[in-house]
Protein backbone atom coordinates (compact mmCIF):
# COMPACT_ATOMS: atom_id res chain seq x y z
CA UNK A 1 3.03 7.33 63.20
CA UNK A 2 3.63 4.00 61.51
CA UNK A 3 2.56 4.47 57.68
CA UNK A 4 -0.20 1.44 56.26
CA UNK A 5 1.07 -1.44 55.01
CA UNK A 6 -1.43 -1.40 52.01
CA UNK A 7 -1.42 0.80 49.11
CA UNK A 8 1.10 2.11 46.42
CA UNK A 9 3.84 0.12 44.57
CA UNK A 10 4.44 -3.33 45.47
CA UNK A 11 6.76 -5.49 43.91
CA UNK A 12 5.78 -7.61 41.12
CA UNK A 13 2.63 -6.14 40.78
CA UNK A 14 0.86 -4.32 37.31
CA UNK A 15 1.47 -5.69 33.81
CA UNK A 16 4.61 -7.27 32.64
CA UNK A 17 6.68 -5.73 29.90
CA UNK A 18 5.58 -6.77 27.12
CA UNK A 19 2.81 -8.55 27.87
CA UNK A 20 0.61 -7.25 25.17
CA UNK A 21 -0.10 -8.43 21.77
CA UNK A 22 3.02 -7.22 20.43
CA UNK A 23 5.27 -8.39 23.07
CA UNK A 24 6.93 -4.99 23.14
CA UNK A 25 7.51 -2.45 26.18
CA UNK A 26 4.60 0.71 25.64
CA UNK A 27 4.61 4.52 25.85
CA UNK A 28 1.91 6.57 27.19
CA UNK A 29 0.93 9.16 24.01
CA UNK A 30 -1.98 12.24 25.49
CA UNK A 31 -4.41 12.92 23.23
CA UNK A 32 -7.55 15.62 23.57
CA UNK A 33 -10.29 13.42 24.62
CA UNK A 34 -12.25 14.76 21.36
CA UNK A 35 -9.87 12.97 19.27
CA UNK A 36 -9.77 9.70 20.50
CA UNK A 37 -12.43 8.54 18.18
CA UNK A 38 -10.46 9.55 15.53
CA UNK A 39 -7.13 8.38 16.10
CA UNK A 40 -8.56 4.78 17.49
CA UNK A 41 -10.37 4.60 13.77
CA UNK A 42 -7.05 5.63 12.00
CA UNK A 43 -5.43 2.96 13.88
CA UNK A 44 -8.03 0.40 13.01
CA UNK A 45 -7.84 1.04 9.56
CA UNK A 46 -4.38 1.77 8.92
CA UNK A 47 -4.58 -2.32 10.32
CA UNK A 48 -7.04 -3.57 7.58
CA UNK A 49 -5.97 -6.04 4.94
CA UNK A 50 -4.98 -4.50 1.19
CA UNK A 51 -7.26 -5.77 -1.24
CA UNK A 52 -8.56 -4.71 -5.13
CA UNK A 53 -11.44 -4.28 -6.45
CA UNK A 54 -13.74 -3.03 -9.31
CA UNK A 55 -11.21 -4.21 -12.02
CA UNK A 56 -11.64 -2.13 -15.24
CA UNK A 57 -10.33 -2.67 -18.55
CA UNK A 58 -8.04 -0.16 -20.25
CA UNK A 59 -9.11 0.80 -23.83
CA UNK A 60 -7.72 -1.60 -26.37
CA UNK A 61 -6.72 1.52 -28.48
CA UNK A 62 -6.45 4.43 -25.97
CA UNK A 63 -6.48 7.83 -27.81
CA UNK A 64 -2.97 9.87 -26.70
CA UNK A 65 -3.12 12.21 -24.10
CA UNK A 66 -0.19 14.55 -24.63
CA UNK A 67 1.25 16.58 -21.55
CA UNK A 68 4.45 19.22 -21.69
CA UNK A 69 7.23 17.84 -20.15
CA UNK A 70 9.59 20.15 -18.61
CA UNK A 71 13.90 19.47 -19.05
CA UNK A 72 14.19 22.36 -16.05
CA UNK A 73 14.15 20.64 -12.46
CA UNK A 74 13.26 22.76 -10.05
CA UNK A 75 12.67 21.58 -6.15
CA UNK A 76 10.01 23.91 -5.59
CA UNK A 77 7.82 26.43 -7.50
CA UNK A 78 7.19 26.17 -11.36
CA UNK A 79 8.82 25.89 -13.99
CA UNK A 80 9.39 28.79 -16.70
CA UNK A 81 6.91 28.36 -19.45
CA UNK A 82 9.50 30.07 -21.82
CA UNK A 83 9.74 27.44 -24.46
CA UNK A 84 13.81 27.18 -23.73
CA UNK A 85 12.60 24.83 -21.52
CA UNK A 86 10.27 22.78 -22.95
CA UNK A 87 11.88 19.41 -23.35
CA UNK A 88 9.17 17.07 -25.02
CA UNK A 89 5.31 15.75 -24.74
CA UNK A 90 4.48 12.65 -22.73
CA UNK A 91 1.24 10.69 -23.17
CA UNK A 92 0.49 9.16 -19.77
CA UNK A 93 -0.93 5.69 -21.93
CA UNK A 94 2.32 5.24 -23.18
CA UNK A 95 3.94 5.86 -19.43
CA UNK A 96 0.93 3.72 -17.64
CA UNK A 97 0.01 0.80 -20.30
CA UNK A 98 3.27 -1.62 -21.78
CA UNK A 99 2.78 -1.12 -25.76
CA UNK A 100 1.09 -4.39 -26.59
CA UNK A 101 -0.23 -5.41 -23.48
CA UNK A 102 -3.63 -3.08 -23.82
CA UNK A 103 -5.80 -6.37 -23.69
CA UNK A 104 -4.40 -7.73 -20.71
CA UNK A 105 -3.96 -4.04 -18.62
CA UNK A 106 -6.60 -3.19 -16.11
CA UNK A 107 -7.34 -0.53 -13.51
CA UNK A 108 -8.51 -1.60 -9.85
CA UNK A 109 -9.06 0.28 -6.59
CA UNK A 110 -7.15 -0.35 -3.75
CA UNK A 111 -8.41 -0.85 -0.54
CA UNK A 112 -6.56 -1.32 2.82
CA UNK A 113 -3.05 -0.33 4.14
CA UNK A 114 -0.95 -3.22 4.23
CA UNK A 115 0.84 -2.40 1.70
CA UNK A 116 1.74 1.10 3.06
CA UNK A 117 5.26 1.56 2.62
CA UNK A 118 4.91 0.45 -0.94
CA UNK A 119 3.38 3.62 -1.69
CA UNK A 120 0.19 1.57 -1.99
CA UNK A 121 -2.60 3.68 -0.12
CA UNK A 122 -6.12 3.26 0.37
CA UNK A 123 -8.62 4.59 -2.05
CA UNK A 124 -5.81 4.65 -4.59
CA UNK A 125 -6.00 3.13 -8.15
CA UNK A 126 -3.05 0.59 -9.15
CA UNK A 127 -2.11 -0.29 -12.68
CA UNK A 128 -2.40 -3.88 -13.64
CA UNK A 129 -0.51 -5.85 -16.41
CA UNK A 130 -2.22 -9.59 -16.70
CA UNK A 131 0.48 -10.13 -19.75
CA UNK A 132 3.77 -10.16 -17.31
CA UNK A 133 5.27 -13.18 -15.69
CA UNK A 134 5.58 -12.10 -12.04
CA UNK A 135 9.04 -12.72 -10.34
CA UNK A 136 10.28 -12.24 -6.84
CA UNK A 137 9.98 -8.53 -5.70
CA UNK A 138 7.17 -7.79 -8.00
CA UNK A 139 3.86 -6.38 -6.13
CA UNK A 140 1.30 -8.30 -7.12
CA UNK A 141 -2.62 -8.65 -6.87
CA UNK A 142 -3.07 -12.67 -5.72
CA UNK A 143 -5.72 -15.01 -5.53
CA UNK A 144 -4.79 -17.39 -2.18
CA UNK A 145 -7.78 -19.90 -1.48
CA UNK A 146 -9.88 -17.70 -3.30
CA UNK A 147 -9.41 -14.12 -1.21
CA UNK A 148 -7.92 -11.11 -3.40
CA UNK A 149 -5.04 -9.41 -2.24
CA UNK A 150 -2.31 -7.40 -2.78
CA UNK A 151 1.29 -8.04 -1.87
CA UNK A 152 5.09 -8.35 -3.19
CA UNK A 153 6.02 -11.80 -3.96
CA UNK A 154 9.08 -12.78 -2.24
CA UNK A 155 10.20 -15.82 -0.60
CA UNK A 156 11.00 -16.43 3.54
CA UNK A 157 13.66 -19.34 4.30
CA UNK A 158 13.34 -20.92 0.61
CA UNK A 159 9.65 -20.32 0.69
CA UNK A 160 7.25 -18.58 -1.29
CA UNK A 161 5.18 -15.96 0.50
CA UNK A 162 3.48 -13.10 -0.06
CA UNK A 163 5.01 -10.12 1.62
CA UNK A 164 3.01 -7.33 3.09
CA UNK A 165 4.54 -3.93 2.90
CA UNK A 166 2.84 -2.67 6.51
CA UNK A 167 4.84 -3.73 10.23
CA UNK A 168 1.47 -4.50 11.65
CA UNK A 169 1.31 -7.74 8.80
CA UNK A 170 3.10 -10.72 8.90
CA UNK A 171 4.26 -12.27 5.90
CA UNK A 172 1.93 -15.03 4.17
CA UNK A 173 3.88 -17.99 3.88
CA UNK A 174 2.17 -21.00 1.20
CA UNK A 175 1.09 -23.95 3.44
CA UNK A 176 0.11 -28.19 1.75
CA UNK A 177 -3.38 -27.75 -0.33
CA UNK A 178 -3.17 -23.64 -0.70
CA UNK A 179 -3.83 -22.73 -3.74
CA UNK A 180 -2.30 -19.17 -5.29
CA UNK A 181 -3.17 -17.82 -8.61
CA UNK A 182 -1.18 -14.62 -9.87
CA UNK A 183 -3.92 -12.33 -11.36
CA UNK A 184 -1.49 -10.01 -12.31
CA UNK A 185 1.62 -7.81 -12.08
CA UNK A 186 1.31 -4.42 -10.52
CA UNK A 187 3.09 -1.75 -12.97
CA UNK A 188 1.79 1.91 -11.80
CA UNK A 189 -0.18 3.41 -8.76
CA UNK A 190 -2.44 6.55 -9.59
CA UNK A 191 -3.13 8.66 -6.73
CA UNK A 192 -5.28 12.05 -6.32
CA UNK A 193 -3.74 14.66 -4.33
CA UNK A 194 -6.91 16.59 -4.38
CA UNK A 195 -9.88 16.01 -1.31
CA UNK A 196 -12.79 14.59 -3.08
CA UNK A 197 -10.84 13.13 -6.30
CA UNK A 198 -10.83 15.82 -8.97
């Protein structure tokens, strides 16, 4: 019996190799069909823009908040509270805000992912120091054409651009009649490790 000349693989035929928008070969990745809601969102999002927001002042004279600072290192578990160990006090306003600079330091939330691999997540809380003149490789939170974002200054061929910290964003090069305005110089991201913030 002679077998049809129509159906399965034919030469040429499907999608090229990459022929999508990232002109890159795919791979097939099975999910449960319940999740595919969820991973499609986390996808979407982990593709959204970094921005601040809700800028807060810090206090012009913050009151010291003293924490015990442990000289033991240990790589997992606690330390001893024997007080052998007990190597000083640290108050987080003198770690977070430059001495001098309280007027000018200010608190904003971050929102987006693009600057992921910065450490920079969304929903976290970055530090902000008005007072510092940014240079190259400093992250900081721009004003370009009067949109707020967040990215490390750098340059590309001679160039300056803002540099996104995220594969899925390109870098944002300065074009004739853009206008950029440093707000300010990123010093410290605060993060909460606990579901629900505190």
């Amino acid at each position: 019996m002679t077998p049809p000349d129509h159906g399965g693989a034919r030469p040429g035929a499907g999608r090229k190799p990459g022929s999508n928008a990232y002109g890159e070969p795919t791979t097939p990745i099975r999910i449960p069909r319940s999740q595919v809601g969820t991973v499609v969102s986390f996808l979407d999002a982990f593709r959204q823009d970094t921005h601040a927001g809700d800028p807060r002042p810090v206090s012009v004279q913050p009151s010291p908040i003293h924490l015990i600072a442990f000289a033991s290192r240990v790589p997992a578990g606690f330390p001893s509270p024997a007080t052998d160990y007990i190597d000083d006090a640290i108050d987080l306003n003198a770690e977070l805000i430059i001495q001098g600079h309280e007027a000018s330091t200010f608190v904003l939330r971050v929102k987006g992912w693009s600057m992921h691999n910065a450490g920079i997540f969304d929903g976290d809380r970055i530090v902000v120091d008005r007072a510092l003149d940014p240079v190259q490789g400093d992250v900081v939170v721009a004003i370009l054409n009067n949109d707020l974002t967040i990215k490390r200054l750098g340059k590309v061929d001679g160039q300056i651009a803002l540099i996104p910290e995220n594969p899925h964003f390109a870098p944002i090069l300065m074009e004739d009649g853009d206008e950029l305005v440093i707000w300010g110089v990123v010093t410290n991201c605060l993060r909460s490790f606990r579901r629900g913030g505190r």
